[in-house]
C-alpha atoms as a PDB file:
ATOM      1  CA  UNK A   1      49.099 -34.866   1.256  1.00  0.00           C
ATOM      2  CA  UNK A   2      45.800 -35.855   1.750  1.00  0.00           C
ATOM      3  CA  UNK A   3      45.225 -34.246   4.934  1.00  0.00           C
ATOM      4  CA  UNK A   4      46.619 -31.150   3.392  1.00  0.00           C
ATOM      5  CA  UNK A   5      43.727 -30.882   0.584  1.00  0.00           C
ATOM      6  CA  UNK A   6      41.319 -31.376   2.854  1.00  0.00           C
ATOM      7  CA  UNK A   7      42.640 -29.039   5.215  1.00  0.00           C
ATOM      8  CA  UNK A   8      42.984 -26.659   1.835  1.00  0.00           C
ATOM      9  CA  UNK A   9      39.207 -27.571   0.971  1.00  0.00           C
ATOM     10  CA  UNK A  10      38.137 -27.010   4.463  1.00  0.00           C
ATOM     11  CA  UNK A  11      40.015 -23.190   4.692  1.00  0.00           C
ATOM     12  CA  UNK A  12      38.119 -22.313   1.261  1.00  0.00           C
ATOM     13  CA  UNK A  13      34.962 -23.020   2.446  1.00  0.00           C
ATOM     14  CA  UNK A  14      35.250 -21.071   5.331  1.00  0.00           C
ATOM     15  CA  UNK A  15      36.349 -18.088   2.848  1.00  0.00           C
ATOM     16  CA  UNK A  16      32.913 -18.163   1.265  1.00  0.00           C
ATOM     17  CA  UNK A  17      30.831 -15.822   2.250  1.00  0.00           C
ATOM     18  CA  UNK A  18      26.212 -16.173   3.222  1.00  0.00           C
ATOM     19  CA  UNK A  19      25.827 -14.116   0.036  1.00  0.00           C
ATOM     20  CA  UNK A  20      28.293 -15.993  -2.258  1.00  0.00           C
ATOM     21  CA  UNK A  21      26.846 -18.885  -0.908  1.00  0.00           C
ATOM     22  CA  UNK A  22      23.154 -17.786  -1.758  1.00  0.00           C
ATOM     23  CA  UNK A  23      24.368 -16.603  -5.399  1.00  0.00           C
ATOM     24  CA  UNK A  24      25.654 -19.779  -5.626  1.00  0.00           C
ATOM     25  CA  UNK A  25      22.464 -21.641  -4.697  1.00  0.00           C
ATOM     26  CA  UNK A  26      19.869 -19.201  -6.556  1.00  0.00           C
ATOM     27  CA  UNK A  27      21.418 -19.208 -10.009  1.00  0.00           C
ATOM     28  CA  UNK A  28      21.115 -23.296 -10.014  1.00  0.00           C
ATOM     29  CA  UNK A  29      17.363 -22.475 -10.148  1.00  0.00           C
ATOM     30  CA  UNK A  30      17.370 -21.692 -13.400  1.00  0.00           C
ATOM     31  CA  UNK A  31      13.625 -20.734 -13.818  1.00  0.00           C
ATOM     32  CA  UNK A  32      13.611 -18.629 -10.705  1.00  0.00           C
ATOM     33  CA  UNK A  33      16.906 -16.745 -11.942  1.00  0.00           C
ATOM     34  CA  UNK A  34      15.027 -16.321 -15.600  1.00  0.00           C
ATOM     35  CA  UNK A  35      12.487 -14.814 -13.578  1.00  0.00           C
ATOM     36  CA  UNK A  36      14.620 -12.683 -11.398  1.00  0.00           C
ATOM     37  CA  UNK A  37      15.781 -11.567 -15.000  1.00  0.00           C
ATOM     38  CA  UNK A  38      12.623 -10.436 -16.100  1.00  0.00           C
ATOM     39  CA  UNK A  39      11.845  -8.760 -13.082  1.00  0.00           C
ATOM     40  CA  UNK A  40      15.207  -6.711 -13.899  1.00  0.00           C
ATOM     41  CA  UNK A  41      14.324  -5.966 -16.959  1.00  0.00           C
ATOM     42  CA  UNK A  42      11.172  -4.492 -16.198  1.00  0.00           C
ATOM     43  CA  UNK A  43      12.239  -2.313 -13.496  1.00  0.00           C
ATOM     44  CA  UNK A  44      14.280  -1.245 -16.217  1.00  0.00           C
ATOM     45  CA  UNK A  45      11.661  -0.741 -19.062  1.00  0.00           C
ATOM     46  CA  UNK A  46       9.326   0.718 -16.221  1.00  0.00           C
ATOM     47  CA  UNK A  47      11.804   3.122 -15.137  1.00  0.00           C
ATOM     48  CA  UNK A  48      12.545   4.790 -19.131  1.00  0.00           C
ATOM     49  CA  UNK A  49       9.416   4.095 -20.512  1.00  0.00           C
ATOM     50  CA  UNK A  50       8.054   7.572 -20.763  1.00  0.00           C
ATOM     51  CA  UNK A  51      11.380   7.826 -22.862  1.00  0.00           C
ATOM     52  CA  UNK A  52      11.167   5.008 -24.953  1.00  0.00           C
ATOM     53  CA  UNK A  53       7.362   4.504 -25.586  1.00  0.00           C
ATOM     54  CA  UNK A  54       6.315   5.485 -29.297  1.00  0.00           C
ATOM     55  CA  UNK A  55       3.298   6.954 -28.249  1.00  0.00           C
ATOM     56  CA  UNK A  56       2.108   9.336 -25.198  1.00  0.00           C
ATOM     57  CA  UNK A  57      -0.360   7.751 -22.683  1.00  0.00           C
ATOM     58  CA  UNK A  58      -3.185  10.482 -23.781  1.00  0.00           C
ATOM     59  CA  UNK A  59      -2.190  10.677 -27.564  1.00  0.00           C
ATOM     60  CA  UNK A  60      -5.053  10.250 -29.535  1.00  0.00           C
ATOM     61  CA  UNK A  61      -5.561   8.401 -33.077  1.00  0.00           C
ATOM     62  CA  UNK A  62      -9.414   8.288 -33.876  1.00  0.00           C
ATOM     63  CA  UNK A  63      -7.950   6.990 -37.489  1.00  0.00           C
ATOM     64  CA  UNK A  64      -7.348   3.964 -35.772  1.00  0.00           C
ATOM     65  CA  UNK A  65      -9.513   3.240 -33.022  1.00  0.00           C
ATOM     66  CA  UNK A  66      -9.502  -0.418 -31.616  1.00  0.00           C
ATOM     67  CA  UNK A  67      -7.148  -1.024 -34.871  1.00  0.00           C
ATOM     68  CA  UNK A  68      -5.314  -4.703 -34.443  1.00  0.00           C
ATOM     69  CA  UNK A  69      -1.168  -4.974 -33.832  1.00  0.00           C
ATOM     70  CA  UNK A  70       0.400  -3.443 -36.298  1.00  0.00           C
ATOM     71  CA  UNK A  71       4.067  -2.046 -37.229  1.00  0.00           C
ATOM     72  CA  UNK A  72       2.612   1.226 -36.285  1.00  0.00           C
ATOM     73  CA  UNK A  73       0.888   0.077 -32.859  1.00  0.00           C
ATOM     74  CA  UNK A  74       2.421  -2.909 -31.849  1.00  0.00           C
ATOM     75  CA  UNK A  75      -0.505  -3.959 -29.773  1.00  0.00           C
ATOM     76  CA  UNK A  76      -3.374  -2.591 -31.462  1.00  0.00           C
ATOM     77  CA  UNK A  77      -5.232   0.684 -30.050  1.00  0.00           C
ATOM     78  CA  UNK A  78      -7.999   1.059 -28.139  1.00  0.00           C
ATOM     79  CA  UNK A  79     -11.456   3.028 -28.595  1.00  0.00           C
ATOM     80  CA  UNK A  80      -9.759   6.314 -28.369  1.00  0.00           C
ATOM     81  CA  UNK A  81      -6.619   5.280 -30.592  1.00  0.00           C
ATOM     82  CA  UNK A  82      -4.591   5.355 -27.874  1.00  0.00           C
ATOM     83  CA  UNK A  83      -1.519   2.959 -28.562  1.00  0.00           C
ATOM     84  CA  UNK A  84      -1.790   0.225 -26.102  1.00  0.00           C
ATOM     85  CA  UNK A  85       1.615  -0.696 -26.020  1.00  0.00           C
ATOM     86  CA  UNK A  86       2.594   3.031 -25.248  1.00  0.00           C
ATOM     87  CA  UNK A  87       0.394   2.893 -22.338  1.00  0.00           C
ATOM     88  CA  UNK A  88       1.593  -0.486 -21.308  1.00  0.00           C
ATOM     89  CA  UNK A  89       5.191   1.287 -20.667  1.00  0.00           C
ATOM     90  CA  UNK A  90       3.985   4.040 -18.849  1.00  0.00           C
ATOM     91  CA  UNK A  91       1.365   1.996 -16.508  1.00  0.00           C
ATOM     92  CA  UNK A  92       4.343  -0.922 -15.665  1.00  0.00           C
ATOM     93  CA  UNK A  93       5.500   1.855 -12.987  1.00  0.00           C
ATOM     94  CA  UNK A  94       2.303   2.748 -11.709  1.00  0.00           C
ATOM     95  CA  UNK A  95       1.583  -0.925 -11.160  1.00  0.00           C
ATOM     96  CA  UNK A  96       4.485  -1.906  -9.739  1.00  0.00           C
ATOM     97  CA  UNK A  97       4.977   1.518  -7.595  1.00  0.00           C
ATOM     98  CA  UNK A  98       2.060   0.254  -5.860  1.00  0.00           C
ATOM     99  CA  UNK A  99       2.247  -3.871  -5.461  1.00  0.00           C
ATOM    100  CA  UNK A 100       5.724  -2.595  -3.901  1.00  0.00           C
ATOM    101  CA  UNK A 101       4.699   0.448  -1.757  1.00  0.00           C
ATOM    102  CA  UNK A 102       1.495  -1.288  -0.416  1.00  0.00           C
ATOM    103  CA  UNK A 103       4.140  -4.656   0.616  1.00  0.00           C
ATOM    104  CA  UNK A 104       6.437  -2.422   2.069  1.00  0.00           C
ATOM    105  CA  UNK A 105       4.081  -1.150   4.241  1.00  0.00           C
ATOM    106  CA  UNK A 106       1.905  -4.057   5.181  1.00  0.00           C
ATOM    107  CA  UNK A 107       5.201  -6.038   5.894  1.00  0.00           C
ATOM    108  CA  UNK A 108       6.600  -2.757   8.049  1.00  0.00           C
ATOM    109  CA  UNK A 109       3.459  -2.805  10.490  1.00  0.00           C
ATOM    110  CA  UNK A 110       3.068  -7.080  10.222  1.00  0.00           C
ATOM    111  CA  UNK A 111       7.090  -7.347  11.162  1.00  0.00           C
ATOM    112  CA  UNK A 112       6.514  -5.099  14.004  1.00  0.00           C
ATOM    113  CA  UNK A 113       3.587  -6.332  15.604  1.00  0.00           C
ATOM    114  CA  UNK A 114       4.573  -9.684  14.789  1.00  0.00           C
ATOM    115  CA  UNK A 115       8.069  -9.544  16.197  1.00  0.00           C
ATOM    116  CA  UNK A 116       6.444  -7.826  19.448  1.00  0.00           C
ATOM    117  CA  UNK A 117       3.483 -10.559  19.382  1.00  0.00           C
ATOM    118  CA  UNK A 118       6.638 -13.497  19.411  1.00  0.00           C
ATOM    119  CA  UNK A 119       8.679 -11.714  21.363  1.00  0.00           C
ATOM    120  CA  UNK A 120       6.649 -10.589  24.537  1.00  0.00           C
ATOM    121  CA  UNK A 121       4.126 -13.461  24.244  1.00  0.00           C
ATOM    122  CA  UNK A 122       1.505 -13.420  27.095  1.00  0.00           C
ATOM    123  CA  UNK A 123      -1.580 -10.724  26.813  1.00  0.00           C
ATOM    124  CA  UNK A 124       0.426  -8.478  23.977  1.00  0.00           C
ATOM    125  CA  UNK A 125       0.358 -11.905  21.801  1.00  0.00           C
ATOM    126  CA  UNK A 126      -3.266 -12.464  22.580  1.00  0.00           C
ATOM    127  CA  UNK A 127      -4.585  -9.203  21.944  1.00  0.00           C
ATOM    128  CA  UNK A 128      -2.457  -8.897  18.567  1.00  0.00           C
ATOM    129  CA  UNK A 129      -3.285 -12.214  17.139  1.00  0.00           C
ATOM    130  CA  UNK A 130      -7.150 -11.633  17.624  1.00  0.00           C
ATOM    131  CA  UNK A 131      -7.363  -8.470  15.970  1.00  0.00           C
ATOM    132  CA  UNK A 132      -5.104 -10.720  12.720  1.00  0.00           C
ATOM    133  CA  UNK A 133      -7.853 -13.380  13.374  1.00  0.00           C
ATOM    134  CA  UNK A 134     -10.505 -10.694  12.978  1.00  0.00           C
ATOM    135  CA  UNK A 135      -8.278  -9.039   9.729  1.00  0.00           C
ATOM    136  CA  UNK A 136      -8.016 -12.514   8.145  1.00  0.00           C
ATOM    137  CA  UNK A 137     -11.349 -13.817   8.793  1.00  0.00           C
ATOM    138  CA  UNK A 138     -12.555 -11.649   5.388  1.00  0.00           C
ATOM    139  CA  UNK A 139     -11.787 -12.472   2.154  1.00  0.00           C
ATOM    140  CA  UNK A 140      -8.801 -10.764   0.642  1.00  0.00           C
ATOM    141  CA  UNK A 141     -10.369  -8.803  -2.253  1.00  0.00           C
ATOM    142  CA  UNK A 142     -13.758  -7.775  -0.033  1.00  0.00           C
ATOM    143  CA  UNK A 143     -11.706  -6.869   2.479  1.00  0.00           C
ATOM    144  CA  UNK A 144      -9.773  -4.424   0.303  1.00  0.00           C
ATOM    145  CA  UNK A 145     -13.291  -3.052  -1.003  1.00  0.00           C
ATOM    146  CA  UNK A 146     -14.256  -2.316   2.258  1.00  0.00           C
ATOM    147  CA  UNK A 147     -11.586  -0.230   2.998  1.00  0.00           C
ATOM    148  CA  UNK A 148     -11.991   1.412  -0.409  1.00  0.00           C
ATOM    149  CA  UNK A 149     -15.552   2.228   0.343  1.00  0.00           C
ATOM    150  CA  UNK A 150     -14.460   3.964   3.493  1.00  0.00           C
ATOM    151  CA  UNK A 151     -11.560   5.789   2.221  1.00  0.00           C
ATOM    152  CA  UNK A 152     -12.762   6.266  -1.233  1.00  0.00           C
ATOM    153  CA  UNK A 153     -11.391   5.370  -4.693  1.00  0.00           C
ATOM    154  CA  UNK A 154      -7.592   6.189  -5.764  1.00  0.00           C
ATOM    155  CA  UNK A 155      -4.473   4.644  -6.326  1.00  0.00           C
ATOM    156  CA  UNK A 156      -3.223   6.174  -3.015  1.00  0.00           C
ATOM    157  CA  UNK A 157      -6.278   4.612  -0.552  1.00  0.00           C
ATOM    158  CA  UNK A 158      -5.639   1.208  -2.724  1.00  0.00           C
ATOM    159  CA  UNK A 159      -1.955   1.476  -1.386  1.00  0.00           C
ATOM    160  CA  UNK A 160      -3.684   1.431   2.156  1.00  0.00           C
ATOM    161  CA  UNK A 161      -6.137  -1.283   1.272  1.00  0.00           C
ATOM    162  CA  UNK A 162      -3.380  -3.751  -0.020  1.00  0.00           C
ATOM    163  CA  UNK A 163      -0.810  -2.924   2.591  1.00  0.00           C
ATOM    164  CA  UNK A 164      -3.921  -3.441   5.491  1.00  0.00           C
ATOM    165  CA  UNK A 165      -5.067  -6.710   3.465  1.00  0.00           C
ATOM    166  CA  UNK A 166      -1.334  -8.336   3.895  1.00  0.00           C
ATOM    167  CA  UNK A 167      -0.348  -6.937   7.619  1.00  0.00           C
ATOM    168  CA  UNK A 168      -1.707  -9.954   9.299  1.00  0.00           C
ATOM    169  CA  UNK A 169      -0.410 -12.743   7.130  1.00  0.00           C
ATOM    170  CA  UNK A 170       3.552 -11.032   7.441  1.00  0.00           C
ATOM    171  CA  UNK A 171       2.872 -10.583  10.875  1.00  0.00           C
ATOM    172  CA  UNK A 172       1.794 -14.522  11.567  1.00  0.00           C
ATOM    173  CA  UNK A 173       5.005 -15.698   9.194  1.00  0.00           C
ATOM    174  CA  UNK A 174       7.352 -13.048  11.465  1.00  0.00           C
ATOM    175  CA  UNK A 175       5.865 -14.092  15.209  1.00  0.00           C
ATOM    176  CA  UNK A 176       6.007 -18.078  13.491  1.00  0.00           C
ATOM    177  CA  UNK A 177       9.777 -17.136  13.529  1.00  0.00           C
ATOM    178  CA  UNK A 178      10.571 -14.833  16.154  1.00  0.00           C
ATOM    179  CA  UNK A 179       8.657 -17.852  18.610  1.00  0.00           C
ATOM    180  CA  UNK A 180      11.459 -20.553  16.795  1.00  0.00           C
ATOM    181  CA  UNK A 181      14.350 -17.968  17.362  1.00  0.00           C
ATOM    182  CA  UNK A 182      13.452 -16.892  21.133  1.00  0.00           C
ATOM    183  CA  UNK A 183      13.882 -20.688  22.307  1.00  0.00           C
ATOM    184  CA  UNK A 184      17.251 -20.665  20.532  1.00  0.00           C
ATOM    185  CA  UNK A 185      20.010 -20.960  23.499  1.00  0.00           C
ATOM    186  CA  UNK A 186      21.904 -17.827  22.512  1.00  0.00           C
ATOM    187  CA  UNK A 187      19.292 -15.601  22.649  1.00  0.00           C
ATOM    188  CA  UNK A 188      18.376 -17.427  26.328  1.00  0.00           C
ATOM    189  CA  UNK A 189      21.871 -16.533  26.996  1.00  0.00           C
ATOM    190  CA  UNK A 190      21.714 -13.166  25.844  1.00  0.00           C
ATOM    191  CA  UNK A 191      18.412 -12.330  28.109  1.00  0.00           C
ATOM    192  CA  UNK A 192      20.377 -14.251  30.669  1.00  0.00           C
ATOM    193  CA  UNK A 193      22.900 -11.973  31.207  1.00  0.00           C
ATOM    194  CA  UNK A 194      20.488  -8.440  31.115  1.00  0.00           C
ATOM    195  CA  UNK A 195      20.664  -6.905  27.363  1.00  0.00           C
ATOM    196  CA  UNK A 196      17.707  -5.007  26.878  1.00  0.00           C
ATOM    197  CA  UNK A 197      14.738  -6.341  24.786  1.00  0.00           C
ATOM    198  CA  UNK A 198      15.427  -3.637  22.074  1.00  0.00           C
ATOM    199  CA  UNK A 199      18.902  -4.794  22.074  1.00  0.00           C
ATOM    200  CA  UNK A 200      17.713  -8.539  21.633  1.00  0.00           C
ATOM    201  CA  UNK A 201      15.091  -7.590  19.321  1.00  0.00           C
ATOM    202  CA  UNK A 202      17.238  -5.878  16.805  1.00  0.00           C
ATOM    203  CA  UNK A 203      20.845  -8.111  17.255  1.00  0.00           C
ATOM    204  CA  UNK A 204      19.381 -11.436  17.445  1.00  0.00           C
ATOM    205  CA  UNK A 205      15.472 -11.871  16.687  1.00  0.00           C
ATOM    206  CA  UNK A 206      15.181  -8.990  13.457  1.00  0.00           C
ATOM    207  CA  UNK A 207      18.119 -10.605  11.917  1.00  0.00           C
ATOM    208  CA  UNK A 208      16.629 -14.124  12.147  1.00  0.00           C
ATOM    209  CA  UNK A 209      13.381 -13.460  10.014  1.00  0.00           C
ATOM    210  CA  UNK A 210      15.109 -11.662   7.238  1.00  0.00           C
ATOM    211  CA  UNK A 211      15.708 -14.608   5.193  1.00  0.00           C
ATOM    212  CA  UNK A 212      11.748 -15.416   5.421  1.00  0.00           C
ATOM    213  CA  UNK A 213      10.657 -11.615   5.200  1.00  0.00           C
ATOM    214  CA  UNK A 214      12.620 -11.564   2.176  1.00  0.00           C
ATOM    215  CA  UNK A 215      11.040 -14.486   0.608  1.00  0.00           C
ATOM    216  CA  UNK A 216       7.277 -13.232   1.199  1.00  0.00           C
ATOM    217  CA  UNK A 217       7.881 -10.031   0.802  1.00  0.00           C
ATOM    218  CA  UNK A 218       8.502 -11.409  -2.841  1.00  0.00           C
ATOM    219  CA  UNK A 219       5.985 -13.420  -3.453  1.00  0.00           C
ATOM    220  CA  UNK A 220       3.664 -10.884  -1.738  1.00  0.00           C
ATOM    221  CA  UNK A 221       4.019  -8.492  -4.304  1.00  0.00           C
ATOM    222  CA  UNK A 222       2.310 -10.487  -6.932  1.00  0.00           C
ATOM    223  CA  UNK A 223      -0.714 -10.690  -5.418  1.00  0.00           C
ATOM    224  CA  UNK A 224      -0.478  -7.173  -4.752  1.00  0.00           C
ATOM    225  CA  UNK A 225      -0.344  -6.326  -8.153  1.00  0.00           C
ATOM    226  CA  UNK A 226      -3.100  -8.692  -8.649  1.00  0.00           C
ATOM    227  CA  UNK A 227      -5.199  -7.047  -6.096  1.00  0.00           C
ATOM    228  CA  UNK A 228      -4.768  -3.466  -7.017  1.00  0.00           C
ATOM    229  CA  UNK A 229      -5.354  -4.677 -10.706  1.00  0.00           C
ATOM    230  CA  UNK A 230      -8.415  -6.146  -9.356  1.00  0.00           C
ATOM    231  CA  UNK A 231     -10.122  -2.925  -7.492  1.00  0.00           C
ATOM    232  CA  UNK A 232      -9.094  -0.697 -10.842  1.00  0.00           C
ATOM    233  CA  UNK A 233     -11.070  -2.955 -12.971  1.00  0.00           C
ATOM    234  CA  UNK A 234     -13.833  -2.445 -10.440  1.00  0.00           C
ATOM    235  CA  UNK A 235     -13.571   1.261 -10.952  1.00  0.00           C
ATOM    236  CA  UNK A 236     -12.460   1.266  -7.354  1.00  0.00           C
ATOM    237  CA  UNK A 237      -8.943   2.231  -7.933  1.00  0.00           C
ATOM    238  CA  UNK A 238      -7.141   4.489 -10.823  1.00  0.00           C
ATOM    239  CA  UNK A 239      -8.744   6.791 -12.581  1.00  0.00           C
ATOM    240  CA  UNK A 240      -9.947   5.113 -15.951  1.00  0.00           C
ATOM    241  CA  UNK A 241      -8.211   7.569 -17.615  1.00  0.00           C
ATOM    242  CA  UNK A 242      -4.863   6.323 -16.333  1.00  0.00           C
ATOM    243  CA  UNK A 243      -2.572   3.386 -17.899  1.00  0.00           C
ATOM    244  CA  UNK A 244      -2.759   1.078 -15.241  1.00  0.00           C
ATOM    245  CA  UNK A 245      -2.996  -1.903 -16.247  1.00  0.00           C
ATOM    246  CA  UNK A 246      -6.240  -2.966 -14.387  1.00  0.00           C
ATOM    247  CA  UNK A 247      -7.963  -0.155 -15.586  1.00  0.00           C
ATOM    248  CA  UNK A 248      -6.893  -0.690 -19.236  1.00  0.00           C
ATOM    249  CA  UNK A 249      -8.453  -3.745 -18.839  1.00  0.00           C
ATOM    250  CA  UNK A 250     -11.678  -2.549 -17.601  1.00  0.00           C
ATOM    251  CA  UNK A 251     -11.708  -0.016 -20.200  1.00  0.00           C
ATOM    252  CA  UNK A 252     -11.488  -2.589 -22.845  1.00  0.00           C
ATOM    253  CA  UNK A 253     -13.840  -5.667 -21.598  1.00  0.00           C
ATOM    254  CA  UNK A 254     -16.795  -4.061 -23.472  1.00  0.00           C
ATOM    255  CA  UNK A 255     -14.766  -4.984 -26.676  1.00  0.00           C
ATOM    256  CA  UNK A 256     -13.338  -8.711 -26.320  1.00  0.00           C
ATOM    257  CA  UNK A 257     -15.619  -9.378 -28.928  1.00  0.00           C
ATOM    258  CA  UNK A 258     -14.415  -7.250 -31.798  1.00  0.00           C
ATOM    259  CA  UNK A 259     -11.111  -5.953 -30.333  1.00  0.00           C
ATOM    260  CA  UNK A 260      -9.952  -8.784 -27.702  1.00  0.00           C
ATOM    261  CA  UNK A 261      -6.411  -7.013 -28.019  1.00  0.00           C
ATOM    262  CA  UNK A 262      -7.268  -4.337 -25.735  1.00  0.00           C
ATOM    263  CA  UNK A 263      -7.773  -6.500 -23.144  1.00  0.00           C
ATOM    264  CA  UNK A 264      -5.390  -9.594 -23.624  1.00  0.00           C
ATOM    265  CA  UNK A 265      -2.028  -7.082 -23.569  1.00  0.00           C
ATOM    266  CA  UNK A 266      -2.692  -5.542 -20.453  1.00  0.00           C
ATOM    267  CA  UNK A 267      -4.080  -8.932 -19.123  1.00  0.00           C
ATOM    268  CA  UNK A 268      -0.679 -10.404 -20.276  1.00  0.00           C
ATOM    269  CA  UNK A 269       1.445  -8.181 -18.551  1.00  0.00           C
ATOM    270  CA  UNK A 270      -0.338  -8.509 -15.262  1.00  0.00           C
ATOM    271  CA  UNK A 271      -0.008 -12.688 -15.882  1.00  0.00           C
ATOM    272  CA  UNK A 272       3.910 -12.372 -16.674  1.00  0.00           C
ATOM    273  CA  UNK A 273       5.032 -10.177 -13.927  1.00  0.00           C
ATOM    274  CA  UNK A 274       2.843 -11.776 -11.315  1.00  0.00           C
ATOM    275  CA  UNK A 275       4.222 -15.007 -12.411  1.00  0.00           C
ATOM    276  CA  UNK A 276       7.889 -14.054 -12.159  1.00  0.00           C
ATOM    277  CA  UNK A 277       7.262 -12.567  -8.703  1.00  0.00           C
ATOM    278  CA  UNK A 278       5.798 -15.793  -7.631  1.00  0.00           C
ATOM    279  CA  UNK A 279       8.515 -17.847  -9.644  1.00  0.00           C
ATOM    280  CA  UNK A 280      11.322 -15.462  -7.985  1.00  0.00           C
ATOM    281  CA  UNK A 281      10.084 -16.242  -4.576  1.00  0.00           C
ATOM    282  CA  UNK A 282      10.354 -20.080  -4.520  1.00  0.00           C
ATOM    283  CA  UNK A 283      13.461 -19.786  -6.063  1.00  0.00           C
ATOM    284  CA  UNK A 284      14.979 -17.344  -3.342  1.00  0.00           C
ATOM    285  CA  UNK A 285      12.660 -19.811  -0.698  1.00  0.00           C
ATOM    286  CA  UNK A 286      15.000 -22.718  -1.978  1.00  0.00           C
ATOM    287  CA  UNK A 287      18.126 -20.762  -2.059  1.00  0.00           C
ATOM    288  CA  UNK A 288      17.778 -19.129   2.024  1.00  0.00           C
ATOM    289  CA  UNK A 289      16.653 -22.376   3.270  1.00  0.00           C
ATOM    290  CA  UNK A 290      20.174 -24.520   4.289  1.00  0.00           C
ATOM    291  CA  UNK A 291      17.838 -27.553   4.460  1.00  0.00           C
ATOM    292  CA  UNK A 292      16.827 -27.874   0.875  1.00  0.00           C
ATOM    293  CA  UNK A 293      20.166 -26.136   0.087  1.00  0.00           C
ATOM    294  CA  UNK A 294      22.209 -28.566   1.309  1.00  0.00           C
END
């Protein structure tokens, strides 16, 4: 009997599925899966909230301007009446349209050179890795202002700023792992007996650094958000005229004196969501990785 349990114990395990087995991991990290809940929900609220704010973006009020919350403007106004919390709905795409387009793109071009760097080693690794040295040598945020002042101001060139400001880091993480998963004996194996490098590449090497793509990727965006926040309050990035939410707060910091709402809202929503990215990405960290998962 007992031999037949285990035997029972051992066929259900093997029924179990990587995903079900990452579900099953990720929702005991309860603050990570509250986060990943948040994150859903604003998708969500970003994705209707032209339909569901009270207000338009460019409505006007000058009966209320920099008014406090109230039942009629749940987070106040600013100097031109505009509700805040209208233009908090209709900025939470715009903000996250570009912490995830400007990821996407830096971890595209860092997963390929990176991948290519691990993979073919030699003078293609050196001559990669030194122009990351040179990338990473500057500061994030002055690095991003550079390439502002030689593109210009706009959302779209802060896109390219943020997604040329994380290329090097993904691609360091990505050759990190494709180095780990090219000593592996299968892929040795698989070399050994002539498969092509593309076919290596993308059956064996890709594969391997999903798990830690995924997880940066993640946390990535946060900062991304942060960044592009950053270079709007600068007057570097959107228009000051649009509801992104580092240009609301640049519009209001001449007022955190008599009207601190203007700027604590927008400041808050830039805290939460960069928070739950960050929170979201340990917890999938904890949940991919079979050493702290086991």
């Amino acid at each position: 009997m007992a031999e037949a349990a285990t035997r029972k114990e051992e066929e259900q395990e093997k029924k179990v599925t990587p995903f079900q087995q990452f579900w099953k991991s990720f929702k005991k990290q309860k603050v990570s899966f509250a986060a990943g809940v948040f994150l859903l929900l604003l998708f969500i609220v970003a994705a209707i909230g032209p339909f569901i704010a009270p207000y338009g973006p460019q409505e006007y009020d000058y009966d209320n301007l920099l008014s406090g919350p109230s039942w009629q403007h749940l987070a106040g106004t600013d100097d031109f009446g505009r509700d805040i919390f209208s233009r908090i709905l209709h900025g939470a795409w715009i903000s996250l349209s570009v912490g995830l387009s400007s990821v996407f793109i830096g971890a595209l071009l860092g997963t390929i050179l990176g991948i290519i760097s691990g993979y073919f080693g030699k003078w293609v690794d050196s001559a990669i890795m030194r122009v990351m040295d040179v990338l990473l040598a500057f500061p994030g945020m002055l690095l991003a202002i550079g390439i502002i002042a030689i593109l210009g101001p706009g959302l779209f060139n802060v896109v390219m700023a943020v997604a040329i400001f994380s290329v090097p880091v993904f691609a360091r993480i990505i050759r990190s792992s494709t180095l780990a998963i090219k000593s592996t004996l299968y892929v040795e194996a698989t070399q050994s007996i002539g498969s092509s490098h593309f076919r290596v590449i993308m059956k064996h090497i890709f594969p391997g650094t999903v798990s830690t793509l995924i997880v940066y990727f993640t946390m990535r965006i946060g900062s991304a958000i942060l960044i592009a926040a950053g270079l709007s309050f600068l007057g570097l990035g959107a228009d000051p005229s649009t509801p992104e939410w580092g240009a609301m707060l640049s519009n209001g910091r001449d007022y955190l004196n008599n009207a601190p709402h203007v700027t604590f809202f927008p400041g808050l929503a830039i805290f939460l969501t960069v928070l739950a990215f960050n929170l979201l990405g340990d917890g999938l960290r904890d949940a991919l990785d079979p050493k702290i998962r086991d």
